[in-house]
C-alpha atoms as a PDB file:
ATOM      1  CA  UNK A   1      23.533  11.019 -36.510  1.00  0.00           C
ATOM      2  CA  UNK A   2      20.222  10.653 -34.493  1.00  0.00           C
ATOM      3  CA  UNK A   3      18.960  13.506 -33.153  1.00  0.00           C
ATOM      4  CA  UNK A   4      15.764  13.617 -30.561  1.00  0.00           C
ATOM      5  CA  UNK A   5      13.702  17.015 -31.270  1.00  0.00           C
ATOM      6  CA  UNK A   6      12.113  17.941 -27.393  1.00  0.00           C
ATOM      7  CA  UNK A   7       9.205  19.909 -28.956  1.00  0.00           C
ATOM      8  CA  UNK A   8       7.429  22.469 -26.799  1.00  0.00           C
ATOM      9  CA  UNK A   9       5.583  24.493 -29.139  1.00  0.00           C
ATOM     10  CA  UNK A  10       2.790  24.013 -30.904  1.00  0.00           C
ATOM     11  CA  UNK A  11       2.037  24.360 -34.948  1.00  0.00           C
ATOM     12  CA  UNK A  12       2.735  27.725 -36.349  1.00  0.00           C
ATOM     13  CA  UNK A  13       0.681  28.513 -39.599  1.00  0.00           C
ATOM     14  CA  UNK A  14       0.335  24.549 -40.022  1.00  0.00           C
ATOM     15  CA  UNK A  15       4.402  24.498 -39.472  1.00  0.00           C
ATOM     16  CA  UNK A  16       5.469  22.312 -36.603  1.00  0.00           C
ATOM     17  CA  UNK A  17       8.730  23.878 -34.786  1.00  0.00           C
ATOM     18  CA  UNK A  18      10.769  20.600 -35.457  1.00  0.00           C
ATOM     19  CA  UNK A  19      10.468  21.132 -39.427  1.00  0.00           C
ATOM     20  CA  UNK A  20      11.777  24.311 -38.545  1.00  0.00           C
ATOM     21  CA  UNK A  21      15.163  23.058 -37.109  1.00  0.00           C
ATOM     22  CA  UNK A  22      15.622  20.139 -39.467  1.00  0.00           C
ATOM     23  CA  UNK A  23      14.873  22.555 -42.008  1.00  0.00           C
ATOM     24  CA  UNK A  24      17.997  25.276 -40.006  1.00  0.00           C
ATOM     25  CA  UNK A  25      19.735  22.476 -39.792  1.00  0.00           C
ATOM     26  CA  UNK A  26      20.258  21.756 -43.352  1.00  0.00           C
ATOM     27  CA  UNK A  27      20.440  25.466 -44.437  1.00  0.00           C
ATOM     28  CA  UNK A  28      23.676  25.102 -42.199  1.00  0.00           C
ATOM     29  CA  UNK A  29      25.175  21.821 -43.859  1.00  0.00           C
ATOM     30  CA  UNK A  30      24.804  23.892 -47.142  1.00  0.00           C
ATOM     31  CA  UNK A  31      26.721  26.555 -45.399  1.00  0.00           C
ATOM     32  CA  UNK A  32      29.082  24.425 -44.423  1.00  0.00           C
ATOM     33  CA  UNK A  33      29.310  22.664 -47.509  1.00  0.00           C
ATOM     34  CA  UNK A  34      32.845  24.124 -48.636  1.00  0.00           C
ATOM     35  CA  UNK A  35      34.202  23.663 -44.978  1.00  0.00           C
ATOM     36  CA  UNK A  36      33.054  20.631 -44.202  1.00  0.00           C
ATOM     37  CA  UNK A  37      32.475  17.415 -45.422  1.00  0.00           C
ATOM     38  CA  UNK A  38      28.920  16.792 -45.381  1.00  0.00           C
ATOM     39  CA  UNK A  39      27.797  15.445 -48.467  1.00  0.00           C
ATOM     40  CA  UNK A  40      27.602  11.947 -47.014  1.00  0.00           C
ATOM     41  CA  UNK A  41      26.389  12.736 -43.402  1.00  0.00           C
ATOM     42  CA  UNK A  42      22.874  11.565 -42.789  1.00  0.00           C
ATOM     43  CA  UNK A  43      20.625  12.661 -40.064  1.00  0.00           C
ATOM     44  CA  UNK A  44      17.521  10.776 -38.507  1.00  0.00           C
ATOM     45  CA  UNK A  45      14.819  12.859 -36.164  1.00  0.00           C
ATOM     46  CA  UNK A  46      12.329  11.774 -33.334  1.00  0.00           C
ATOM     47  CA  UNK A  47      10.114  14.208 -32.270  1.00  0.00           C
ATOM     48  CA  UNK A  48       9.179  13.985 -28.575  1.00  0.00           C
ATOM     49  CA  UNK A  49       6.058  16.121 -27.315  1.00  0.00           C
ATOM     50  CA  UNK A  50       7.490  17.599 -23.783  1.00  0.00           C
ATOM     51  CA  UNK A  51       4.284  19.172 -23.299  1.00  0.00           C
ATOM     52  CA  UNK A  52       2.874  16.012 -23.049  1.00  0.00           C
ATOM     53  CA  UNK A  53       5.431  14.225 -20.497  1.00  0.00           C
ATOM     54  CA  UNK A  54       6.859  12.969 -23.684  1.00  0.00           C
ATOM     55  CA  UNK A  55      10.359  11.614 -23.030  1.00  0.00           C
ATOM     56  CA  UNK A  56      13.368   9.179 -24.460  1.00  0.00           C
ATOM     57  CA  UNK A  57      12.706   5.674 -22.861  1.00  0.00           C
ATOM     58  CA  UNK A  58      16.556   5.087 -24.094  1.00  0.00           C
ATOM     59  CA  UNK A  59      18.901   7.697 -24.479  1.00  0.00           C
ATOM     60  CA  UNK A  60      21.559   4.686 -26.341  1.00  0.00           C
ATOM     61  CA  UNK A  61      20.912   5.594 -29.923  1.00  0.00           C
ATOM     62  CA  UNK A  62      20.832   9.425 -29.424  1.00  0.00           C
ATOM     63  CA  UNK A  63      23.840  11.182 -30.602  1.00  0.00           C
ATOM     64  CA  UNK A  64      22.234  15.131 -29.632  1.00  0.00           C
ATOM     65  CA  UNK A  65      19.002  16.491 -28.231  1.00  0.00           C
ATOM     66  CA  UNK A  66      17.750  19.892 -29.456  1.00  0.00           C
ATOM     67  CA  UNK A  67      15.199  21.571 -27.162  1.00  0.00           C
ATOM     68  CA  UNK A  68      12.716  24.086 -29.071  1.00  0.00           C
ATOM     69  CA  UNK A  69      10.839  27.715 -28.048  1.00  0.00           C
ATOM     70  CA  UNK A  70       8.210  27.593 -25.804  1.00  0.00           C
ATOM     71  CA  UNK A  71       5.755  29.939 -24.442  1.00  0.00           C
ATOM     72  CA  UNK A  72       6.123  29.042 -21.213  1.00  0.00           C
ATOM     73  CA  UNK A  73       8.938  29.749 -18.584  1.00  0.00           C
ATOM     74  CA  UNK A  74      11.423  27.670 -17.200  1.00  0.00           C
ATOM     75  CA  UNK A  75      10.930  28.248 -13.978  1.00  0.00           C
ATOM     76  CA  UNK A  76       6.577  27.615 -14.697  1.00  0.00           C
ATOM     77  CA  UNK A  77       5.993  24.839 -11.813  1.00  0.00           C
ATOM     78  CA  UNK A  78       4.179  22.484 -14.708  1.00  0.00           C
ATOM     79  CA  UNK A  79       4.729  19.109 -14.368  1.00  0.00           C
ATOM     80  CA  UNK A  80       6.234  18.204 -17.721  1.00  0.00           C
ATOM     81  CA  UNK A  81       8.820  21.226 -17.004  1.00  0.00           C
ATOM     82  CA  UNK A  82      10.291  19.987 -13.928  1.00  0.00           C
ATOM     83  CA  UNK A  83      10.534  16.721 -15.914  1.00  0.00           C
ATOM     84  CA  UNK A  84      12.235  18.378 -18.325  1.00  0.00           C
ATOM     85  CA  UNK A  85      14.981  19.958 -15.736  1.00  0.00           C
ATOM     86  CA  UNK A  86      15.727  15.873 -14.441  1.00  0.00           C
ATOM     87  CA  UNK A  87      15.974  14.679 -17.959  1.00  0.00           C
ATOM     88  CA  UNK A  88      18.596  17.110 -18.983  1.00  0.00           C
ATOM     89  CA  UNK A  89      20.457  16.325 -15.691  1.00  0.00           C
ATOM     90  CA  UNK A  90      20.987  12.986 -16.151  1.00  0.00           C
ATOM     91  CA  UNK A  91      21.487  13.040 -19.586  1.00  0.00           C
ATOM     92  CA  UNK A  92      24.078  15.207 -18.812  1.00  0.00           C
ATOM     93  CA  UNK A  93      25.736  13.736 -16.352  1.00  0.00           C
ATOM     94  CA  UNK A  94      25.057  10.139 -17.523  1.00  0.00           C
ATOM     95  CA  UNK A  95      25.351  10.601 -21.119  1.00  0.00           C
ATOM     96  CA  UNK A  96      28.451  12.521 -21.887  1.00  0.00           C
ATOM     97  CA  UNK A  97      28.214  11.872 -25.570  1.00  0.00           C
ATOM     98  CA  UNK A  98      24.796  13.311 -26.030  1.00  0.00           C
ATOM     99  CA  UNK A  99      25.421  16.778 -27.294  1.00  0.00           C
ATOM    100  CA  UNK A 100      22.514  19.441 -26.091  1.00  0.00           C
ATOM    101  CA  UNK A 101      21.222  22.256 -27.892  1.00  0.00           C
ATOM    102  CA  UNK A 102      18.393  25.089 -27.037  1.00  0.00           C
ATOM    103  CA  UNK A 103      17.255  28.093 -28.379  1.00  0.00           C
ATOM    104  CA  UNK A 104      15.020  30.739 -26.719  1.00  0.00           C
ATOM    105  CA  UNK A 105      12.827  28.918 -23.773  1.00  0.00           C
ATOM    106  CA  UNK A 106      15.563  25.704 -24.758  1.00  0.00           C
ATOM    107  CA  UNK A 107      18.612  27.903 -23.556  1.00  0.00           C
ATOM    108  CA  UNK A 108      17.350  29.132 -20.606  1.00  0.00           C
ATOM    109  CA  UNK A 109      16.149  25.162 -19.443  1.00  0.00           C
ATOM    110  CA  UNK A 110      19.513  23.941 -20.708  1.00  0.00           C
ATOM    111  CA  UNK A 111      21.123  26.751 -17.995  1.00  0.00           C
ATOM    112  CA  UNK A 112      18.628  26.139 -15.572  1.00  0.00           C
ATOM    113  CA  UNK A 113      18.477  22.616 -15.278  1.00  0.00           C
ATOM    114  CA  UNK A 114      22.286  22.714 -14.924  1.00  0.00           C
ATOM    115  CA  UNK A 115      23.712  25.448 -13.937  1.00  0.00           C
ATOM    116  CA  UNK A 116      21.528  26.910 -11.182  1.00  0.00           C
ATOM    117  CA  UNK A 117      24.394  25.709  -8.687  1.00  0.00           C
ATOM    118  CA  UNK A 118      26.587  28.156 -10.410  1.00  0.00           C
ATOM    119  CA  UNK A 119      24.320  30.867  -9.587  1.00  0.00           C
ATOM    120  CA  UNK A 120      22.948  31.205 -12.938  1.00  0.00           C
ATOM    121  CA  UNK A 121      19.199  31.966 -13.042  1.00  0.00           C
ATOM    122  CA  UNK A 122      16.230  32.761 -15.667  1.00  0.00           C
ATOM    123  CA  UNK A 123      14.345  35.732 -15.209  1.00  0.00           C
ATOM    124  CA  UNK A 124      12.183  38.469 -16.156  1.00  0.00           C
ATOM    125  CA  UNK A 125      14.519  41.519 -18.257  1.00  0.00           C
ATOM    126  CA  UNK A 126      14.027  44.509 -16.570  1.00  0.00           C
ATOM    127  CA  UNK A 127      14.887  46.175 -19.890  1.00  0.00           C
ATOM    128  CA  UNK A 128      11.535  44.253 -21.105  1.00  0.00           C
ATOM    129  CA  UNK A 129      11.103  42.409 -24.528  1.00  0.00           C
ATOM    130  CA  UNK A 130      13.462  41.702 -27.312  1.00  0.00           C
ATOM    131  CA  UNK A 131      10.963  41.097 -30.302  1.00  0.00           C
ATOM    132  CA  UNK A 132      12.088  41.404 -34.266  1.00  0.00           C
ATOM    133  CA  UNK A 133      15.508  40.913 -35.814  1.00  0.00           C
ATOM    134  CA  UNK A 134      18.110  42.083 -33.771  1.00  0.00           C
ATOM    135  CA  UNK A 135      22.206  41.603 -33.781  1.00  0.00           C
ATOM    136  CA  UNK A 136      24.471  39.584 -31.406  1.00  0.00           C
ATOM    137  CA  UNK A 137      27.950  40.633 -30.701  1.00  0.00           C
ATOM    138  CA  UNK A 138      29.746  37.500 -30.590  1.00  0.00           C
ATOM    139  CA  UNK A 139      32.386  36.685 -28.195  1.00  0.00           C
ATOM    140  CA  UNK A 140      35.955  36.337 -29.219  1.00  0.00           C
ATOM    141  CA  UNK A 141      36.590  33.196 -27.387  1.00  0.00           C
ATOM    142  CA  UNK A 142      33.450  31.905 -29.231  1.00  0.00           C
ATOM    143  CA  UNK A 143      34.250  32.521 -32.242  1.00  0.00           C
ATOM    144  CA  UNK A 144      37.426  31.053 -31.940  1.00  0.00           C
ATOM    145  CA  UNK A 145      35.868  27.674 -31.333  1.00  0.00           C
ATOM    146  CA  UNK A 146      34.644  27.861 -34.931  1.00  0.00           C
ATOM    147  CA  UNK A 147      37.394  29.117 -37.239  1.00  0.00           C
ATOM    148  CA  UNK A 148      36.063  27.622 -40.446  1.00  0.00           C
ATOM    149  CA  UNK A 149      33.104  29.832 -40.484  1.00  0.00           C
ATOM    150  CA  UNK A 150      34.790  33.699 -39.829  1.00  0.00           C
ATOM    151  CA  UNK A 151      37.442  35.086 -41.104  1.00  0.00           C
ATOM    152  CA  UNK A 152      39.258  38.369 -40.831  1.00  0.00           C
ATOM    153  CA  UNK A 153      36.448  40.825 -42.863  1.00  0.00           C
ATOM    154  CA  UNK A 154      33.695  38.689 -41.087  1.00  0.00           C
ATOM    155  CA  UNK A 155      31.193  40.997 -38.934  1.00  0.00           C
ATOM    156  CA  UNK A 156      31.105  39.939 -35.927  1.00  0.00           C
ATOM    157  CA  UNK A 157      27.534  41.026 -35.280  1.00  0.00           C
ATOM    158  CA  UNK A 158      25.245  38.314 -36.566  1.00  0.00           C
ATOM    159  CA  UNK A 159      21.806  39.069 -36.658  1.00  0.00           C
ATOM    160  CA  UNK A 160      18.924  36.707 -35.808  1.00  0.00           C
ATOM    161  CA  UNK A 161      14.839  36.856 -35.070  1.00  0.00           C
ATOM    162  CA  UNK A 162      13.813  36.939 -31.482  1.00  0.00           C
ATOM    163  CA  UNK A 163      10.799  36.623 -29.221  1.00  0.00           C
ATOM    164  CA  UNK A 164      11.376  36.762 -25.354  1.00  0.00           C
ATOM    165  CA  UNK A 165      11.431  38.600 -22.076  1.00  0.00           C
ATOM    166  CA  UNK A 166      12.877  35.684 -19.879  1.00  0.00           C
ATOM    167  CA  UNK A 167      16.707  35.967 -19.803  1.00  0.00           C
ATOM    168  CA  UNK A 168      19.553  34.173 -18.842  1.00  0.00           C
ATOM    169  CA  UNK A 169      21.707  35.680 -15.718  1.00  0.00           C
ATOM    170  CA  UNK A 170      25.212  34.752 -15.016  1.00  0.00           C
ATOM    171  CA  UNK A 171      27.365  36.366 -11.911  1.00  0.00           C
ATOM    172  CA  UNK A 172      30.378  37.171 -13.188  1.00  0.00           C
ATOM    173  CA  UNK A 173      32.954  34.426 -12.358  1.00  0.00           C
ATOM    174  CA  UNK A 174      30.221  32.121 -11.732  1.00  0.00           C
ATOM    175  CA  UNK A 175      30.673  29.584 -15.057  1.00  0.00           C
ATOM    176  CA  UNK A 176      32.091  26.829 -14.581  1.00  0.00           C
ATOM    177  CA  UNK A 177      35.393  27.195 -15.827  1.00  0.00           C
ATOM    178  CA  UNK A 178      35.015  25.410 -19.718  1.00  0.00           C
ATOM    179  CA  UNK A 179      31.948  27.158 -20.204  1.00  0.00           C
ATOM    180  CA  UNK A 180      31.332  30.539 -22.462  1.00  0.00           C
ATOM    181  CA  UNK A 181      29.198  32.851 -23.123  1.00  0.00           C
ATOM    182  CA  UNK A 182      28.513  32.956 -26.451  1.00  0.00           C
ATOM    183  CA  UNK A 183      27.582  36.734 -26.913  1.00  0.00           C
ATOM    184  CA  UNK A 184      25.475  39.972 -25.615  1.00  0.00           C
ATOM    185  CA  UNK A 185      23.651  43.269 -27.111  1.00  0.00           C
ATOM    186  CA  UNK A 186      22.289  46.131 -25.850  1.00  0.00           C
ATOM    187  CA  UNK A 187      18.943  44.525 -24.916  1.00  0.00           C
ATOM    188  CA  UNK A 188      20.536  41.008 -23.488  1.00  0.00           C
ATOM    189  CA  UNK A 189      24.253  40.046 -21.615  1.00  0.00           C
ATOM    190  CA  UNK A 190      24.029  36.570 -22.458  1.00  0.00           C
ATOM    191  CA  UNK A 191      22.853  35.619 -25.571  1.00  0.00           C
ATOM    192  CA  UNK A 192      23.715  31.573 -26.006  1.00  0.00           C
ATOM    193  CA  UNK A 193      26.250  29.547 -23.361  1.00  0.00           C
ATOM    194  CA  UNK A 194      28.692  27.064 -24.732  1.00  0.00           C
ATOM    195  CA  UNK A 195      31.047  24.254 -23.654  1.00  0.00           C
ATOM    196  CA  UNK A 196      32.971  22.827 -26.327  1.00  0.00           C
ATOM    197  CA  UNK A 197      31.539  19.285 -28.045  1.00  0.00           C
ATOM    198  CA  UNK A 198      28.801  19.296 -25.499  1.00  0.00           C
ATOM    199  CA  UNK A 199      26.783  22.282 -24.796  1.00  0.00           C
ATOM    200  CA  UNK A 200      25.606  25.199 -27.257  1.00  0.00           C
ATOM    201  CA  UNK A 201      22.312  27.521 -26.710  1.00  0.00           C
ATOM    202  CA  UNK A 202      21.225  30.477 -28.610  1.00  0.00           C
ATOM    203  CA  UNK A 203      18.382  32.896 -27.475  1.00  0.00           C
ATOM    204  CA  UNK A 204      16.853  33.950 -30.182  1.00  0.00           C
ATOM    205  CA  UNK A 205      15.136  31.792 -32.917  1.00  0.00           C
ATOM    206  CA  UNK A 206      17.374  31.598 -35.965  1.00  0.00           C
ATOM    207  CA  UNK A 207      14.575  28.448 -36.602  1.00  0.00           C
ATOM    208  CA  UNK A 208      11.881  31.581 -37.555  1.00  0.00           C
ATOM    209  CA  UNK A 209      11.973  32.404 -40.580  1.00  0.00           C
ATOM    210  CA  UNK A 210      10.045  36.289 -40.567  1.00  0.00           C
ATOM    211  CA  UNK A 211       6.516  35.048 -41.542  1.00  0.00           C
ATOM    212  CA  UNK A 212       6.981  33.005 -38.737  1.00  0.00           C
ATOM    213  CA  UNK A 213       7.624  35.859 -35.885  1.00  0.00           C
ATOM    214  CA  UNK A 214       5.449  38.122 -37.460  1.00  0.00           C
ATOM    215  CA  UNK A 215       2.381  35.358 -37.120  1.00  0.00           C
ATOM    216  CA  UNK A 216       3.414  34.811 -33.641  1.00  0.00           C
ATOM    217  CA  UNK A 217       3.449  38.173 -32.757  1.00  0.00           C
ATOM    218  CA  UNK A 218       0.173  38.720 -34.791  1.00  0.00           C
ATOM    219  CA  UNK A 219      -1.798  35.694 -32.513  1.00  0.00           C
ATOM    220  CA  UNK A 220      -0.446  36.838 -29.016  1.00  0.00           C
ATOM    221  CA  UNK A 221      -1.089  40.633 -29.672  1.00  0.00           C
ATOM    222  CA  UNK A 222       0.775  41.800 -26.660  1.00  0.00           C
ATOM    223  CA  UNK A 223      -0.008  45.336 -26.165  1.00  0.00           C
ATOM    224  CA  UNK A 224       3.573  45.972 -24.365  1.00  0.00           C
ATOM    225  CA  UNK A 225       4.807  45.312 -28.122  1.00  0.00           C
ATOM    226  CA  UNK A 226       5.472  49.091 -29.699  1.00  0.00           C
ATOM    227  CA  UNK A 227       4.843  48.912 -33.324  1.00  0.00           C
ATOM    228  CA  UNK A 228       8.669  49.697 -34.228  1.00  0.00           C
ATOM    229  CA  UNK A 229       9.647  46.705 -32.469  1.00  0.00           C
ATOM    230  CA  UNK A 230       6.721  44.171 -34.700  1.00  0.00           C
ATOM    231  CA  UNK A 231       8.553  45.699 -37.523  1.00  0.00           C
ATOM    232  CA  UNK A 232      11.980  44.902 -36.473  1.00  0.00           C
ATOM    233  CA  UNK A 233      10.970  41.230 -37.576  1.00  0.00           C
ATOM    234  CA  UNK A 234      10.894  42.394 -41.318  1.00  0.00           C
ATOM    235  CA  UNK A 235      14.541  42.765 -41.102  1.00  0.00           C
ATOM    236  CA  UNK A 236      17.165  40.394 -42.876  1.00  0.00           C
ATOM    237  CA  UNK A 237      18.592  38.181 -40.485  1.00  0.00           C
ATOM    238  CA  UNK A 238      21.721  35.949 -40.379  1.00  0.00           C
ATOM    239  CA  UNK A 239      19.865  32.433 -39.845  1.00  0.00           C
ATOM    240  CA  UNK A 240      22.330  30.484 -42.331  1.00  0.00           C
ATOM    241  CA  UNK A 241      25.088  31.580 -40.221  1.00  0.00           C
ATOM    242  CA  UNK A 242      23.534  30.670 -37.292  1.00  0.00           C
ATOM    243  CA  UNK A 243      22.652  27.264 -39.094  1.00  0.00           C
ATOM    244  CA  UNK A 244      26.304  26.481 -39.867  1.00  0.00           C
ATOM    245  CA  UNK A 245      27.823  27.198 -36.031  1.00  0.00           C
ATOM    246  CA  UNK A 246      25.206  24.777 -35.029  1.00  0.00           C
ATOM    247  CA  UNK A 247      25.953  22.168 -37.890  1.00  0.00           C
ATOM    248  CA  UNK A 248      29.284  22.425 -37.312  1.00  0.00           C
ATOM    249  CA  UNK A 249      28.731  21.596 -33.222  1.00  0.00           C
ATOM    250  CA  UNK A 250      26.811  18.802 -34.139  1.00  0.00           C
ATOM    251  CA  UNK A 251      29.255  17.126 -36.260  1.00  0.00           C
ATOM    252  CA  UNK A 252      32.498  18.168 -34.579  1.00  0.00           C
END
């Protein structure tokens, strides 16, 4: 499997964000290791800096895309985002066996660039930032996508690092009709979108590992941030899980 890393952030304590997600996505082939059989799959990475107007001249060899974090917004009038929103369009439409994956800033371009006709937008949450370790509640319909990794004791509140105000909006009704929404909490309705063997986003950042969101939050120093919610990234999180849904997508 080849998989083209669209990178949009920048080193992170001398850790570049594409390590990060090679590195998530073998924590999920070992936690898919008794479900699946993945001792003989092999995965190859090019890094592409979209900051940079850095794009696929050839889309052929790619088998899946996976858009990083960013600290920009989608909707941020830069050059190499509108870019961005084209590339994903015709991939999608052009390339049907290119699989597409985002988390955080790369959810909310994957619903942007192509489902804004639904009605779905990315905006500011009025209920303001979602910072630190917090859970998702996981759809049933989800979850039924991916039997092999829940079973009937399994919580279905996964927990997972997060950085953002921008959120995902969907009208309800408005999805086109093979799409899901993955999950929701307290703080944010839609928490990843899905359509099955094509399309999965999460919004947080099971990629982070807590040194990571705590630096983060340490070089940005927002002062909306309450010190209860910097904390909230010391919390264990449920990245491996998070690691094996995506593995699983990939290879499915």
């Amino acid at each position: 499997m080849h998989i083209a890393i669209f990178n949009c952030l920048k080193l992170i304590q001398g850790r570049t964000c594409p390590d990060m997600f090679k590195n998530l996505v073998n924590r999920g082939l070992d936690y898919n290791k008794d479900r699946l059989s993945t001792s003989n799959v092999y995965i190859s990475y090019e890094i592409y800096n979209c900051s940079a107007e850095e794009f696929p001249s050839c889309y052929a060899a790619i088998d899946a895309i996976i858009i990083t974090g960013s600290p920009k917004s989608c909707y941020d009038r830069h050059s190499w985002i509108m870019k961005m929103h084209e590339v994903l369009r015709d991939v999608y439409n052009n390339y049907p066996k290119i699989k597409l994956f985002g988390a955080c800033f790369g959810h909310q371009m994957i619903a942007s660039a192509l489902l804004e006709d639904y009605g779905v937008r990315v905006e500011k949450n009025q209920k303001g930032w979602e910072i630190g370790v917090h859970g998702v509640d996981f759809e049933p319909e989800f979850l039924s996508h991916f039997p092999q990794l829940t079973s009937e004791d399994w919580a279905k509140q996964q927990k997972v690092q997060f950085i953002h105000q921008d959120q995902v909006t969907v009208p309800d009704g408005s999805l086109p009709s093979d799409w899901i929404i993955l999950g929701k909490n307290d703080l944010c309705d839609v928490q990843g979108l899905f359509q099955p063997n094509r399309v999965l986003t999460y919004q947080g950042h099971a990629e982070f590992d807590k040194a990571t969101t705590k630096a983060i939050l340490e070089e940005v120093n927002n002062p909306a941030w309450s010190k209860e919610a910097r904390e909230a990234a010391d919390q264990a999180d449920d990245a491996d899980f998070y690691g094996g849904v995506l593995v699983e997508f990939l290879l499915g």
